[in-house]
PDB file of N, CA and C in Angstrom:
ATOM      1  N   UNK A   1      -3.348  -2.128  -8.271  1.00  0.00           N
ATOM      2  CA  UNK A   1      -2.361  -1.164  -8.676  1.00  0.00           C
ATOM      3  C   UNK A   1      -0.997  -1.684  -8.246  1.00  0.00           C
ATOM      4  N   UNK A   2      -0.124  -1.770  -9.062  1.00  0.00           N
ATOM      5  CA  UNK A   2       1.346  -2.210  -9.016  1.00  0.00           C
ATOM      6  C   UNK A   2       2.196  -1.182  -8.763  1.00  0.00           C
ATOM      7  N   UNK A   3       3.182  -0.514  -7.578  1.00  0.00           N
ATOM      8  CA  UNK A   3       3.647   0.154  -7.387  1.00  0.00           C
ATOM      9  C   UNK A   3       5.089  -0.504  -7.545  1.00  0.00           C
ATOM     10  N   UNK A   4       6.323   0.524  -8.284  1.00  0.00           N
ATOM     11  CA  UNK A   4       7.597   0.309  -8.043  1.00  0.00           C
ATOM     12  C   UNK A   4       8.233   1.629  -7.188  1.00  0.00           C
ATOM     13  N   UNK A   5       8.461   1.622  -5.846  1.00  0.00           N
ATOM     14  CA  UNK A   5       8.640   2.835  -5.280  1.00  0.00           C
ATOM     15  C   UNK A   5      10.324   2.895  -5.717  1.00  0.00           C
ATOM     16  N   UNK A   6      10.667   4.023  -4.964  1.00  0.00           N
ATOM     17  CA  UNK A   6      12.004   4.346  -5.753  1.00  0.00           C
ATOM     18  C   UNK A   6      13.010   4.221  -5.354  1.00  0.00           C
ATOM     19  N   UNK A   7      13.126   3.378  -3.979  1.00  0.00           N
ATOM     20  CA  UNK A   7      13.906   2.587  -3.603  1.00  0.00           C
ATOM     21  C   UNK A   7      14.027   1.571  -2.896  1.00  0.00           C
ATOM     22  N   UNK A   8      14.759   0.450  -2.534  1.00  0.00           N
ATOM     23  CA  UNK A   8      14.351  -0.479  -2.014  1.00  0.00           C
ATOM     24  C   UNK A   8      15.559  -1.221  -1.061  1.00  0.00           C
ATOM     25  N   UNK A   9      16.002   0.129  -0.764  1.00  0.00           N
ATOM     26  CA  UNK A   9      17.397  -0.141   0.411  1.00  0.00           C
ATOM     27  C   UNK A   9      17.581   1.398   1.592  1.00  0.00           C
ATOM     28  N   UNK A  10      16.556   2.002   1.731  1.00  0.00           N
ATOM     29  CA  UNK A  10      16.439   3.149   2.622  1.00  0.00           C
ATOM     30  C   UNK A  10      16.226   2.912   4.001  1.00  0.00           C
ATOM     31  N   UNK A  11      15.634   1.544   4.303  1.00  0.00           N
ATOM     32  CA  UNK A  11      14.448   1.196   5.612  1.00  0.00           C
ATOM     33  C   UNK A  11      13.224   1.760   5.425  1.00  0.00           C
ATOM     34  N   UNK A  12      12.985   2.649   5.189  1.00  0.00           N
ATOM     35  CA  UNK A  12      11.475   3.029   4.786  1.00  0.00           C
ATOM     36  C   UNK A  12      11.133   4.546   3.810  1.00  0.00           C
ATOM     37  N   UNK A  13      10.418   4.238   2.849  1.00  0.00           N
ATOM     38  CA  UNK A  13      10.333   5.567   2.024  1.00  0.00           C
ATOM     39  C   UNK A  13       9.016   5.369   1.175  1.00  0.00           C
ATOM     40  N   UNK A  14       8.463   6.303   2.023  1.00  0.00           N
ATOM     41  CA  UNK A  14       7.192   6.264   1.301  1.00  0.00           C
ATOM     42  C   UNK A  14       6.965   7.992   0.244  1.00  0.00           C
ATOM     43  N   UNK A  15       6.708   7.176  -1.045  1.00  0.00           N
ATOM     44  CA  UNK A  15       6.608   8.619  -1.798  1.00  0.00           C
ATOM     45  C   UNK A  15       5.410   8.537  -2.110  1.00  0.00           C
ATOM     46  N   UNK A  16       5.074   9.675  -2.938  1.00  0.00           N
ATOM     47  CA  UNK A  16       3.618   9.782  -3.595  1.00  0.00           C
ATOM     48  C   UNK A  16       2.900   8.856  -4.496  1.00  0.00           C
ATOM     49  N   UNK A  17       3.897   7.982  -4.805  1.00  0.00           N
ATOM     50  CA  UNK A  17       3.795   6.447  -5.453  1.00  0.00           C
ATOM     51  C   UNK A  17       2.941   5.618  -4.546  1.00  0.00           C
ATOM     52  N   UNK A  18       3.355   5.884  -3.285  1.00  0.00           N
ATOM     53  CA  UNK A  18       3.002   4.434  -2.088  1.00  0.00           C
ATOM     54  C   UNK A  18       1.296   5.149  -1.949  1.00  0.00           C
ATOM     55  N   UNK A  19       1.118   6.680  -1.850  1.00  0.00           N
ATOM     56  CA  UNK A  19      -0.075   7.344  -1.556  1.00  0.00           C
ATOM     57  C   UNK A  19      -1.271   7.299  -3.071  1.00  0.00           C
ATOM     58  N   UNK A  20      -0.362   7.058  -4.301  1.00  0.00           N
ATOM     59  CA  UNK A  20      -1.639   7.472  -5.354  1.00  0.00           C
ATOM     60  C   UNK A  20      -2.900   6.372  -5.071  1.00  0.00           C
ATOM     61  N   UNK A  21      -2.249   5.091  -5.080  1.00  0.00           N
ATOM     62  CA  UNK A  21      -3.472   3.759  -4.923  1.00  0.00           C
ATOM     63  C   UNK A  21      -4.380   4.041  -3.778  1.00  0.00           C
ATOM     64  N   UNK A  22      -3.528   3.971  -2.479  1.00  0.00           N
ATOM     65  CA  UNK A  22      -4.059   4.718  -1.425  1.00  0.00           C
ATOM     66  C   UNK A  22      -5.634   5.805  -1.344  1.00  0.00           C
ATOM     67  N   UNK A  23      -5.096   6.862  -2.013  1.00  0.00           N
ATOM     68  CA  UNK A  23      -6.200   8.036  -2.416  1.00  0.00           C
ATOM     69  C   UNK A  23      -7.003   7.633  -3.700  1.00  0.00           C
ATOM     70  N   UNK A  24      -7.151   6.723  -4.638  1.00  0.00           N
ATOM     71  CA  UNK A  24      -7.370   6.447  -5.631  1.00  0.00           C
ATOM     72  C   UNK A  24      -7.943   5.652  -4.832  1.00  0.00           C
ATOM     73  N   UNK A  25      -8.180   4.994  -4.016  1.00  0.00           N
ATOM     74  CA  UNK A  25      -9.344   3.609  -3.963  1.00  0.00           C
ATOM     75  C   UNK A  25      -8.619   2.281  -4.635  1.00  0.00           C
ATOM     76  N   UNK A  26      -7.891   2.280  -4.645  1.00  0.00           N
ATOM     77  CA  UNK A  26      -7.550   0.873  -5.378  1.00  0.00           C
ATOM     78  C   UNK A  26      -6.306   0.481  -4.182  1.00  0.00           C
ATOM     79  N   UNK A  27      -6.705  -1.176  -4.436  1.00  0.00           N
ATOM     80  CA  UNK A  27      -5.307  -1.757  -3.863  1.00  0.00           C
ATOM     81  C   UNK A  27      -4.230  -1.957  -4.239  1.00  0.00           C
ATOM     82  N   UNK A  28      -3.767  -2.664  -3.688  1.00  0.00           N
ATOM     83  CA  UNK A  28      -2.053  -2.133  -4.373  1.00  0.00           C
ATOM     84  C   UNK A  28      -1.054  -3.491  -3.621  1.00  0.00           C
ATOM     85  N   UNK A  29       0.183  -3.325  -4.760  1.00  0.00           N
ATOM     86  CA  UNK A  29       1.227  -4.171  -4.345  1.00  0.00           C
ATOM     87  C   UNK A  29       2.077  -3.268  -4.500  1.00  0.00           C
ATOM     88  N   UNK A  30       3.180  -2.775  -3.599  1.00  0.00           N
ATOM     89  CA  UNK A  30       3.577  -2.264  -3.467  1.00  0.00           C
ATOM     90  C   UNK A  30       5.230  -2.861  -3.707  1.00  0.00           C
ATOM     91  N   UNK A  31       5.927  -2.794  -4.581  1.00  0.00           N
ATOM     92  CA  UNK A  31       7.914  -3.106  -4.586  1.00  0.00           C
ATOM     93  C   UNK A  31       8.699  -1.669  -3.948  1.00  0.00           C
ATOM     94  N   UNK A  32       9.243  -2.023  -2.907  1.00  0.00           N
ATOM     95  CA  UNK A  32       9.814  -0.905  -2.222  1.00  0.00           C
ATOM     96  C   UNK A  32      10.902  -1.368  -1.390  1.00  0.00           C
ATOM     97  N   UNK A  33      11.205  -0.512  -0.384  1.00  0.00           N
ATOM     98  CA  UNK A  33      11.751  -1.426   1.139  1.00  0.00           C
ATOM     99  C   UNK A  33      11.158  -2.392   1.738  1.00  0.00           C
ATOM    100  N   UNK A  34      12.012  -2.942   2.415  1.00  0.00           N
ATOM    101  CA  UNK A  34      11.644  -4.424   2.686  1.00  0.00           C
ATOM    102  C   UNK A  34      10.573  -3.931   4.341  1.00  0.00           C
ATOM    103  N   UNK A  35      10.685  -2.834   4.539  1.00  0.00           N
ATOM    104  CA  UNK A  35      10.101  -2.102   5.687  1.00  0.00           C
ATOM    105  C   UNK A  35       8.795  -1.453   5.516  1.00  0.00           C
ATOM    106  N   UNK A  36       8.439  -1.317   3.798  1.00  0.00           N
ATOM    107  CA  UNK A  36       7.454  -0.566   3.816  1.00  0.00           C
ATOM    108  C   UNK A  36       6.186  -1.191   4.116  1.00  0.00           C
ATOM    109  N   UNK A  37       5.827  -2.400   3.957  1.00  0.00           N
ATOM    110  CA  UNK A  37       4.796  -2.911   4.389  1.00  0.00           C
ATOM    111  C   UNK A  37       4.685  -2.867   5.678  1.00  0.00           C
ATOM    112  N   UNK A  38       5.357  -3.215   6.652  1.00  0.00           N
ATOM    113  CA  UNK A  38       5.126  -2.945   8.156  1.00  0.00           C
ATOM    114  C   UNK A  38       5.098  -1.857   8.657  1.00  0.00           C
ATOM    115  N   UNK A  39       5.782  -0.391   8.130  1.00  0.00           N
ATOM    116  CA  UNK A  39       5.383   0.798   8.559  1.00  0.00           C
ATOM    117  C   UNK A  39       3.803   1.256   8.215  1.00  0.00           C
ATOM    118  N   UNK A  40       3.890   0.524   6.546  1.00  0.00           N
ATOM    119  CA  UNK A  40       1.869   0.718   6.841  1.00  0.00           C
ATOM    120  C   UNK A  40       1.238   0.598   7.560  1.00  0.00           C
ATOM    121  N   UNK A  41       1.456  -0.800   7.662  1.00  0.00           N
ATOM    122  CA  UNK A  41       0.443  -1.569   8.859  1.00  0.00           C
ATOM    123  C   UNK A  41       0.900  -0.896  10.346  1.00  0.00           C
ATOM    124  N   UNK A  42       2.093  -0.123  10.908  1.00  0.00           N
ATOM    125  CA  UNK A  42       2.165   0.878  11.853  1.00  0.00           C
ATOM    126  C   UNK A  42       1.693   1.607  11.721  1.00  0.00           C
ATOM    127  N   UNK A  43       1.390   2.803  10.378  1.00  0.00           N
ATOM    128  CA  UNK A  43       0.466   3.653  10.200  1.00  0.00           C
ATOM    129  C   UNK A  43      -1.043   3.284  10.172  1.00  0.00           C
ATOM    130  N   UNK A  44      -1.757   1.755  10.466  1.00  0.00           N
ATOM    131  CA  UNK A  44      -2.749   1.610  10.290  1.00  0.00           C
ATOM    132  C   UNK A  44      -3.606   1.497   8.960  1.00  0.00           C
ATOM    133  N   UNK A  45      -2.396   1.311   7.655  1.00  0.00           N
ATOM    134  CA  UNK A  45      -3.335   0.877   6.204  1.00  0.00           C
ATOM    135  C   UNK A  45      -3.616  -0.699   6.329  1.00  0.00           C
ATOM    136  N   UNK A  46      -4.159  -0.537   5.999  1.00  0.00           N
ATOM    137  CA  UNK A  46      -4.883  -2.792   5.400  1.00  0.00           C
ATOM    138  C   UNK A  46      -4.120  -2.549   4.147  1.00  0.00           C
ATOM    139  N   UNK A  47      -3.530  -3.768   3.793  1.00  0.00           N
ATOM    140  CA  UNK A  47      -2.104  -4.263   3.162  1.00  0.00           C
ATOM    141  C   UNK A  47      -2.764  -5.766   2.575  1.00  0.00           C
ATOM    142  N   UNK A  48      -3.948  -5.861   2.547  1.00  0.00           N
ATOM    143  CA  UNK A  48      -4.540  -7.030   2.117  1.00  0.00           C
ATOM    144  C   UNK A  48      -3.806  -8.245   1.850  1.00  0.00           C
ATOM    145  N   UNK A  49      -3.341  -8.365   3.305  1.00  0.00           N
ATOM    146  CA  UNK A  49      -2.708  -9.350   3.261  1.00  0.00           C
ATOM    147  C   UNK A  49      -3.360 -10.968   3.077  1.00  0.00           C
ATOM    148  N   UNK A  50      -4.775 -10.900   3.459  1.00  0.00           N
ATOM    149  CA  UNK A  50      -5.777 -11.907   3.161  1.00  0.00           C
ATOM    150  C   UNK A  50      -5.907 -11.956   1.674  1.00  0.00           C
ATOM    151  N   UNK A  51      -5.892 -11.086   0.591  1.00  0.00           N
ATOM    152  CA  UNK A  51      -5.988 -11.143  -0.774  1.00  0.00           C
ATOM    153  C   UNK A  51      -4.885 -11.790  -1.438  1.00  0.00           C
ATOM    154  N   UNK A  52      -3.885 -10.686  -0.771  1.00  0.00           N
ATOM    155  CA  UNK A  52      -2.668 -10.843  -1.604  1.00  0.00           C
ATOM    156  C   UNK A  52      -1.259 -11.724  -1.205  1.00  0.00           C
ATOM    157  N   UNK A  53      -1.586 -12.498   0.314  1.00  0.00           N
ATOM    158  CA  UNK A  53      -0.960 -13.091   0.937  1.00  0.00           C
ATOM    159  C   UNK A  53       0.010 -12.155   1.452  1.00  0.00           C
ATOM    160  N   UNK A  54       1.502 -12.822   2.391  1.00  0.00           N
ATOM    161  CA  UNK A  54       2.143 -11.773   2.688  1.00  0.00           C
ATOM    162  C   UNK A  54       3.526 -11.973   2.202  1.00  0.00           C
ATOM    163  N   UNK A  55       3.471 -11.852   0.849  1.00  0.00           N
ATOM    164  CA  UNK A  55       4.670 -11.980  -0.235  1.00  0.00           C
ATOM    165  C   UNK A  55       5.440 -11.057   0.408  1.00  0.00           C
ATOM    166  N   UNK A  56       5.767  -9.580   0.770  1.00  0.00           N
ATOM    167  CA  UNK A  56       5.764  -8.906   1.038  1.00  0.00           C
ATOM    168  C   UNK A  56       7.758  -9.151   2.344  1.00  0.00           C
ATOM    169  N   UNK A  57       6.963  -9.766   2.746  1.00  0.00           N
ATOM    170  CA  UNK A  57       8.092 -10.355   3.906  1.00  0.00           C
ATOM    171  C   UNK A  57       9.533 -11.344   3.746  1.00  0.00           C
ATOM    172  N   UNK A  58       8.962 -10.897   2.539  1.00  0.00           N
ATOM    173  CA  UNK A  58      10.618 -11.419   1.805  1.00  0.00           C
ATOM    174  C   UNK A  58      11.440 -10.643   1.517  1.00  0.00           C
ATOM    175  N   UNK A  59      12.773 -10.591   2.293  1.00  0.00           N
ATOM    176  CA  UNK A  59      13.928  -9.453   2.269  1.00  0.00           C
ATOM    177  C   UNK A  59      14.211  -9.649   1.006  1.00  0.00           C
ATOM    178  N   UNK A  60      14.199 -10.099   0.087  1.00  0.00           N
ATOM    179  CA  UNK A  60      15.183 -10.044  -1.001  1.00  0.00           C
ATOM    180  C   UNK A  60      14.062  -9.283  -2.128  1.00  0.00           C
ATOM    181  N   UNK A  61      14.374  -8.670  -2.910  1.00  0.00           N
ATOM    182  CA  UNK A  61      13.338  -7.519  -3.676  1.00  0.00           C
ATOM    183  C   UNK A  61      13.612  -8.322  -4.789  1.00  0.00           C
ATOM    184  N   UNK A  62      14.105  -9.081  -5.655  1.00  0.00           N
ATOM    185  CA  UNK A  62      14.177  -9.764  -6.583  1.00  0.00           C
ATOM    186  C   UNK A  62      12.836 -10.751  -6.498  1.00  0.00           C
ATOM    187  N   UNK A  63      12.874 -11.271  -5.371  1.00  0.00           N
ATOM    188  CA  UNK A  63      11.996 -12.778  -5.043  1.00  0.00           C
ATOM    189  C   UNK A  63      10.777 -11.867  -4.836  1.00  0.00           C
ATOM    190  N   UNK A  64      10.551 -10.956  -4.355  1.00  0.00           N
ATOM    191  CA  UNK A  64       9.444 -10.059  -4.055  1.00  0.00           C
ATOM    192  C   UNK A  64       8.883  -9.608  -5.244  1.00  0.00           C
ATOM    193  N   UNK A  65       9.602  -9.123  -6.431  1.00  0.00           N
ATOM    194  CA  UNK A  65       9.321  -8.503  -8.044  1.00  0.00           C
ATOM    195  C   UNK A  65       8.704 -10.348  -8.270  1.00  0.00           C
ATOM    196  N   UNK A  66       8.883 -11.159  -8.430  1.00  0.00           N
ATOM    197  CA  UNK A  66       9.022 -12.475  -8.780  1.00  0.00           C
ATOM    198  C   UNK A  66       7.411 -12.703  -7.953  1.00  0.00           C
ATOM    199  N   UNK A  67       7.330 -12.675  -6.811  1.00  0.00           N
ATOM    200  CA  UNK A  67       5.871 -12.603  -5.877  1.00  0.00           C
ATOM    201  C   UNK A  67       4.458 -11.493  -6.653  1.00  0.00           C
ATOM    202  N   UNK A  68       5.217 -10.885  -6.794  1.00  0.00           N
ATOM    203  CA  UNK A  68       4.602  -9.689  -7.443  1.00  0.00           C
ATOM    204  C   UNK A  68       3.537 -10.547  -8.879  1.00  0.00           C
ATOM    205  N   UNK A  69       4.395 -10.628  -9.793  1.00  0.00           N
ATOM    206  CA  UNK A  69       4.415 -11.249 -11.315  1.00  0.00           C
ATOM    207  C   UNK A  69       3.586 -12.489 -10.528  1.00  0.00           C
ATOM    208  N   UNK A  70       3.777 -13.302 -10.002  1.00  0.00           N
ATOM    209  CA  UNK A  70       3.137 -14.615  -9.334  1.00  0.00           C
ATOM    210  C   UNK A  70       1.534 -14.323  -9.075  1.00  0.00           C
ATOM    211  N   UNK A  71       1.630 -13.216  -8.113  1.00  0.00           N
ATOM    212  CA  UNK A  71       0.184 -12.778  -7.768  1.00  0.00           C
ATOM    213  C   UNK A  71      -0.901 -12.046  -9.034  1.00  0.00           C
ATOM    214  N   UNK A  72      -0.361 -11.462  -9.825  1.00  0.00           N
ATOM    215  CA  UNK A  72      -0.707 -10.956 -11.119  1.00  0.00           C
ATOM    216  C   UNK A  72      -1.251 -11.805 -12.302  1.00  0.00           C
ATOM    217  N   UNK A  73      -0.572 -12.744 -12.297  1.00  0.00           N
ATOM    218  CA  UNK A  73      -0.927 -13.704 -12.775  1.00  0.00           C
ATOM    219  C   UNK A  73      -2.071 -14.949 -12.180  1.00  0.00           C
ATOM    220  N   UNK A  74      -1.883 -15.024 -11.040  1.00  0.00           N
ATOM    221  CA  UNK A  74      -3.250 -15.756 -10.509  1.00  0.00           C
ATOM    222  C   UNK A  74      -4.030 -14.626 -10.844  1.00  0.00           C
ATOM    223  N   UNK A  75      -4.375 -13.484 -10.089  1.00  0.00           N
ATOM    224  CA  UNK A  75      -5.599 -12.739 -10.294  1.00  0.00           C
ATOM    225  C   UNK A  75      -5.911 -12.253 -11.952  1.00  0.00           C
ATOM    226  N   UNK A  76      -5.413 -12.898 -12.973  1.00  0.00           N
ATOM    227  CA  UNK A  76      -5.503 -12.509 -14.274  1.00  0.00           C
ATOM    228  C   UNK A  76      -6.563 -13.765 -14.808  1.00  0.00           C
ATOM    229  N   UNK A  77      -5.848 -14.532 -14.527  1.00  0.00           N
ATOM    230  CA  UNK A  77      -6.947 -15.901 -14.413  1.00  0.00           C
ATOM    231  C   UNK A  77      -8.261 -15.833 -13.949  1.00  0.00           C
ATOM    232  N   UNK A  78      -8.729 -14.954 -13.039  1.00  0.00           N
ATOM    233  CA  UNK A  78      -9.882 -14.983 -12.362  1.00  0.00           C
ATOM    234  C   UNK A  78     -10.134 -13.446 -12.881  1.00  0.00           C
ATOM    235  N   UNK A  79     -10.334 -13.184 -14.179  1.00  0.00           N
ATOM    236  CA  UNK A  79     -10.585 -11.265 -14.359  1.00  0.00           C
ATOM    237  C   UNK A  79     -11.667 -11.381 -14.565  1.00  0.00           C
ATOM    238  N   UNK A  80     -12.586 -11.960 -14.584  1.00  0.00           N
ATOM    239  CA  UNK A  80     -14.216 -11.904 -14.380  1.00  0.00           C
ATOM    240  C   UNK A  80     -14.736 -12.044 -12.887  1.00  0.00           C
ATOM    241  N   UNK A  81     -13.616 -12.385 -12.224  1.00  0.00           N
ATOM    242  CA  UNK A  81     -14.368 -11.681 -10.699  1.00  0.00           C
ATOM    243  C   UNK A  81     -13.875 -10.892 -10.228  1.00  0.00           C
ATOM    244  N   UNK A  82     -12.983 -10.194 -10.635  1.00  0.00           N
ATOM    245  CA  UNK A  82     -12.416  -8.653 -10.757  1.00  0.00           C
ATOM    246  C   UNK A  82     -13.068  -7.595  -9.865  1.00  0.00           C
ATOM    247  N   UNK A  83     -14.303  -7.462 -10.590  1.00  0.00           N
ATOM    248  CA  UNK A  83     -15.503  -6.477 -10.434  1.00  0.00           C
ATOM    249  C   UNK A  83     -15.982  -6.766  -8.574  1.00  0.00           C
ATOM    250  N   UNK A  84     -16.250  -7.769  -8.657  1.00  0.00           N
ATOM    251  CA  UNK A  84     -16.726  -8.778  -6.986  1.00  0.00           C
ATOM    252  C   UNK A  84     -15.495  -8.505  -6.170  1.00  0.00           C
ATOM    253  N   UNK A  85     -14.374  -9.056  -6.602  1.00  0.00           N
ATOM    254  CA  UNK A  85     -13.319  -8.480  -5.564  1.00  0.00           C
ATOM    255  C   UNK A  85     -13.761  -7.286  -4.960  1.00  0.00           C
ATOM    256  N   UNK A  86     -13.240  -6.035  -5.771  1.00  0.00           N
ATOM    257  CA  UNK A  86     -13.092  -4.735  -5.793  1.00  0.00           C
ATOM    258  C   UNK A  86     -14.773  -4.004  -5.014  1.00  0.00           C
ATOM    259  N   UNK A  87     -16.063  -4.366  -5.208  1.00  0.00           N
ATOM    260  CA  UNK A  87     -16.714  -4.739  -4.896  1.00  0.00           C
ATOM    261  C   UNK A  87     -16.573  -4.840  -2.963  1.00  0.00           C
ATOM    262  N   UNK A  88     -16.217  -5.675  -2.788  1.00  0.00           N
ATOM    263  CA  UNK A  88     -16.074  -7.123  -1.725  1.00  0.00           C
ATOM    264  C   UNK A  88     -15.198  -5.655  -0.708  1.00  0.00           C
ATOM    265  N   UNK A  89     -13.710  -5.037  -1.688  1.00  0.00           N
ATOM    266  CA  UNK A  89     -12.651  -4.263  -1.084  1.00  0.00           C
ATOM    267  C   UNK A  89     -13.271  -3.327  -0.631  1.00  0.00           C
ATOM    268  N   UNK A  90     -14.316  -2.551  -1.288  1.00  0.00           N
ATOM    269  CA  UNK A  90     -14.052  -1.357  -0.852  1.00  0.00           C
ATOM    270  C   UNK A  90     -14.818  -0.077   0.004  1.00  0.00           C
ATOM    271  N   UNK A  91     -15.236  -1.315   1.122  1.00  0.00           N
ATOM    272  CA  UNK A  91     -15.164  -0.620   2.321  1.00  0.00           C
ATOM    273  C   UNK A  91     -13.780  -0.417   3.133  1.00  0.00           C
ATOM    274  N   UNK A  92     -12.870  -1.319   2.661  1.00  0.00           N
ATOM    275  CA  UNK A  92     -11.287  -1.555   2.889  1.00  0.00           C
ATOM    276  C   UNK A  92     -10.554  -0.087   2.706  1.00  0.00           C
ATOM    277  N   UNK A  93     -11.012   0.276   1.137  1.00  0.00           N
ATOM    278  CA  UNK A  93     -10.188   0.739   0.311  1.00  0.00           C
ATOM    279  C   UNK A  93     -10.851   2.475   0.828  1.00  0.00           C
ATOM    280  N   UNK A  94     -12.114   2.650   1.320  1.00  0.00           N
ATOM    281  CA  UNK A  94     -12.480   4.201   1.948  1.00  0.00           C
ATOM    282  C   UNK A  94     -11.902   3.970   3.103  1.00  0.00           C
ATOM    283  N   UNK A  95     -11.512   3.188   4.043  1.00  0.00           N
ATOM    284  CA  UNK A  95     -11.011   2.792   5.346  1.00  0.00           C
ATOM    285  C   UNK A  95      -9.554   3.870   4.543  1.00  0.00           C
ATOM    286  N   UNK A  96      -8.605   3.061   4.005  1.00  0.00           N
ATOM    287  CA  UNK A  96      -7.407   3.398   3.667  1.00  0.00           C
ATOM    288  C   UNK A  96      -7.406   4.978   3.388  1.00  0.00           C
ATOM    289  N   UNK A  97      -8.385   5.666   2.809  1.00  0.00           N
ATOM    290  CA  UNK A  97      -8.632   7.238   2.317  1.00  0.00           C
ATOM    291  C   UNK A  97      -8.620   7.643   3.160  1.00  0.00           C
ATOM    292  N   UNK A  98      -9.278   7.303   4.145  1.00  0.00           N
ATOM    293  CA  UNK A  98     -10.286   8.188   5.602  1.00  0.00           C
ATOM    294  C   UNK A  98      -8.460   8.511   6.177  1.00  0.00           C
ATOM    295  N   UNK A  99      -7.613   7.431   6.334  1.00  0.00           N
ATOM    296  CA  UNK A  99      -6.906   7.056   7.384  1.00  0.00           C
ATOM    297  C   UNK A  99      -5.454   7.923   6.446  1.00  0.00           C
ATOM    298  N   UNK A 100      -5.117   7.992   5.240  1.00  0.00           N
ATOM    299  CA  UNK A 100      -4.622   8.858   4.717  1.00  0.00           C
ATOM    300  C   UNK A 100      -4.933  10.409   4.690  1.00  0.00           C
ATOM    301  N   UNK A 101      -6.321  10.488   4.889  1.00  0.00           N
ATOM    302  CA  UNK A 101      -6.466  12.107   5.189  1.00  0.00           C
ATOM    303  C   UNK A 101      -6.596  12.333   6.676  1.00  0.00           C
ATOM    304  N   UNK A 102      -6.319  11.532   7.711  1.00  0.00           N
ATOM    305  CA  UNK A 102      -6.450  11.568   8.738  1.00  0.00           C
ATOM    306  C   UNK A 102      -5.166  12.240   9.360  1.00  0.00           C
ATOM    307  N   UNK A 103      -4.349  11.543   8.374  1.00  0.00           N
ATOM    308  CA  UNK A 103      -2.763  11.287   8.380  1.00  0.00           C
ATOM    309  C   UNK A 103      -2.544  12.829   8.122  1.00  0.00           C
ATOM    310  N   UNK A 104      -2.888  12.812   6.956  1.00  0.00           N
ATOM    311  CA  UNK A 104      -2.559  14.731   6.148  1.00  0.00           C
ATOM    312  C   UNK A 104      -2.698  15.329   7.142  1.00  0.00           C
ATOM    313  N   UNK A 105      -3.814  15.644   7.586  1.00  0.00           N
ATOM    314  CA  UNK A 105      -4.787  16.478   8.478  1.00  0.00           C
ATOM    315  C   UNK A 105      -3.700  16.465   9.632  1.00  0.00           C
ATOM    316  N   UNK A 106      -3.112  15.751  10.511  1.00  0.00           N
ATOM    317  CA  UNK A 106      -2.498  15.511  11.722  1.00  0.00           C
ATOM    318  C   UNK A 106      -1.369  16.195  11.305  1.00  0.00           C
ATOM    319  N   UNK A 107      -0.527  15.877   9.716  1.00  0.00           N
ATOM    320  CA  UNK A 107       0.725  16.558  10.025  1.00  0.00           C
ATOM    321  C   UNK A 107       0.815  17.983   9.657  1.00  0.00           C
ATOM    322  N   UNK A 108      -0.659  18.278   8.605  1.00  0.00           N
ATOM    323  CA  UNK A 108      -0.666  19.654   8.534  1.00  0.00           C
ATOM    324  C   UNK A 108      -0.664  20.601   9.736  1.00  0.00           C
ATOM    325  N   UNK A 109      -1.648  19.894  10.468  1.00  0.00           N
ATOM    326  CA  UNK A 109      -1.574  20.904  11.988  1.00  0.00           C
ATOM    327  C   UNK A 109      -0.514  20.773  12.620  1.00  0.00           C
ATOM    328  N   UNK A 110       0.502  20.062  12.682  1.00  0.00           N
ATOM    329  CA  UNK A 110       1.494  19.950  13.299  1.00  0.00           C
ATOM    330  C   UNK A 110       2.496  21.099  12.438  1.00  0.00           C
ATOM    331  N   UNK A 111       2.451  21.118  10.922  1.00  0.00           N
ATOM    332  CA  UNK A 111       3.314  22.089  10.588  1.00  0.00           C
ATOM    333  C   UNK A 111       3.158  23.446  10.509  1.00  0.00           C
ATOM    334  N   UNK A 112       1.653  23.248  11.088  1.00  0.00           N
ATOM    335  CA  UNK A 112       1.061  24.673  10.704  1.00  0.00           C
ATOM    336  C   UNK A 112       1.216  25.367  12.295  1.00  0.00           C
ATOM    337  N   UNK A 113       1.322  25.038  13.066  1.00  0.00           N
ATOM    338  CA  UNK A 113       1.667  25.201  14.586  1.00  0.00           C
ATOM    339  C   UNK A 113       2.839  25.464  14.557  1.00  0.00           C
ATOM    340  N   UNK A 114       3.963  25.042  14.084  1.00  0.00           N
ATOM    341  CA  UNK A 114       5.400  24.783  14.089  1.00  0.00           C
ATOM    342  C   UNK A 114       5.943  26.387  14.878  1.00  0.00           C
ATOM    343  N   UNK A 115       6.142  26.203  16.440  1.00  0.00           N
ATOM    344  CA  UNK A 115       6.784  27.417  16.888  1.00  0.00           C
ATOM    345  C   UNK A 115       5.919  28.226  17.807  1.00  0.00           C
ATOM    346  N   UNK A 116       4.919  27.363  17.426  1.00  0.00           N
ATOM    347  CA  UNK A 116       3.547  28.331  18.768  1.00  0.00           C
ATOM    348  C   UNK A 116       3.325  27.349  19.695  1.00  0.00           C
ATOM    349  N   UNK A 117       4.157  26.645  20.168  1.00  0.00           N
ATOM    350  CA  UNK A 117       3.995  25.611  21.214  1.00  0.00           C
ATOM    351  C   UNK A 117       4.862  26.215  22.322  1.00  0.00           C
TER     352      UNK A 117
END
């Protein structure tokens, strides 16, 4: 899953864009802030950086869109092991769900408390 989040000069902004792949089971490349990959990996998502290398760490979002198209294109070449990847991911990819509703769950109770502390 190819994400273009909706900005890419905030320091970090994660919208419902960065969460659909996330909850969907699928992996993802994410074009955003140059921060959003490392706040994942602070929040504890796998960022498959073994798959997808760590294009990611390039400040400039041009060269990153450009990384993007690069990686898309190798894995287009190989679309008959597609299935095996994905396969291969997704004990990865329920890891990432578990750890997104883990996430929900923590800030709901936190907002749902808000004032009884």
């Amino acid at each position: 899953n190819v994400v273009v989040e909706t900005t890419k000069h905030t320091n970090v902004f994660l919208s419902e864009k960065t969460w659909k792949p996330i909850i969907g089971l699928r992996p993802f490349l994410i074009l955003g802030d140059d921060q959003l990959y490392p706040k994942l990996k602070e929040l504890g998502y796998d960022t498959f950086d073994d798959v997808f290398g760590t294009w990611w760490e390039e400040s400039n979002w041009k060269v990153r869109a450009k990384n993007i198209v690069d990686i898309l294109q190798k894995f287009g070449k190989q679309e008959k092991d597609l299935n095996k990847l994905y396969l291969h991911l997704h004990p990865r990819l329920l890891y990432n769900r578990k750890n997104f509703i883990d996430h929900m769950n923590t800030n709901h109770n936190k907002i749902f408390n808000l004032g009884l502390e």
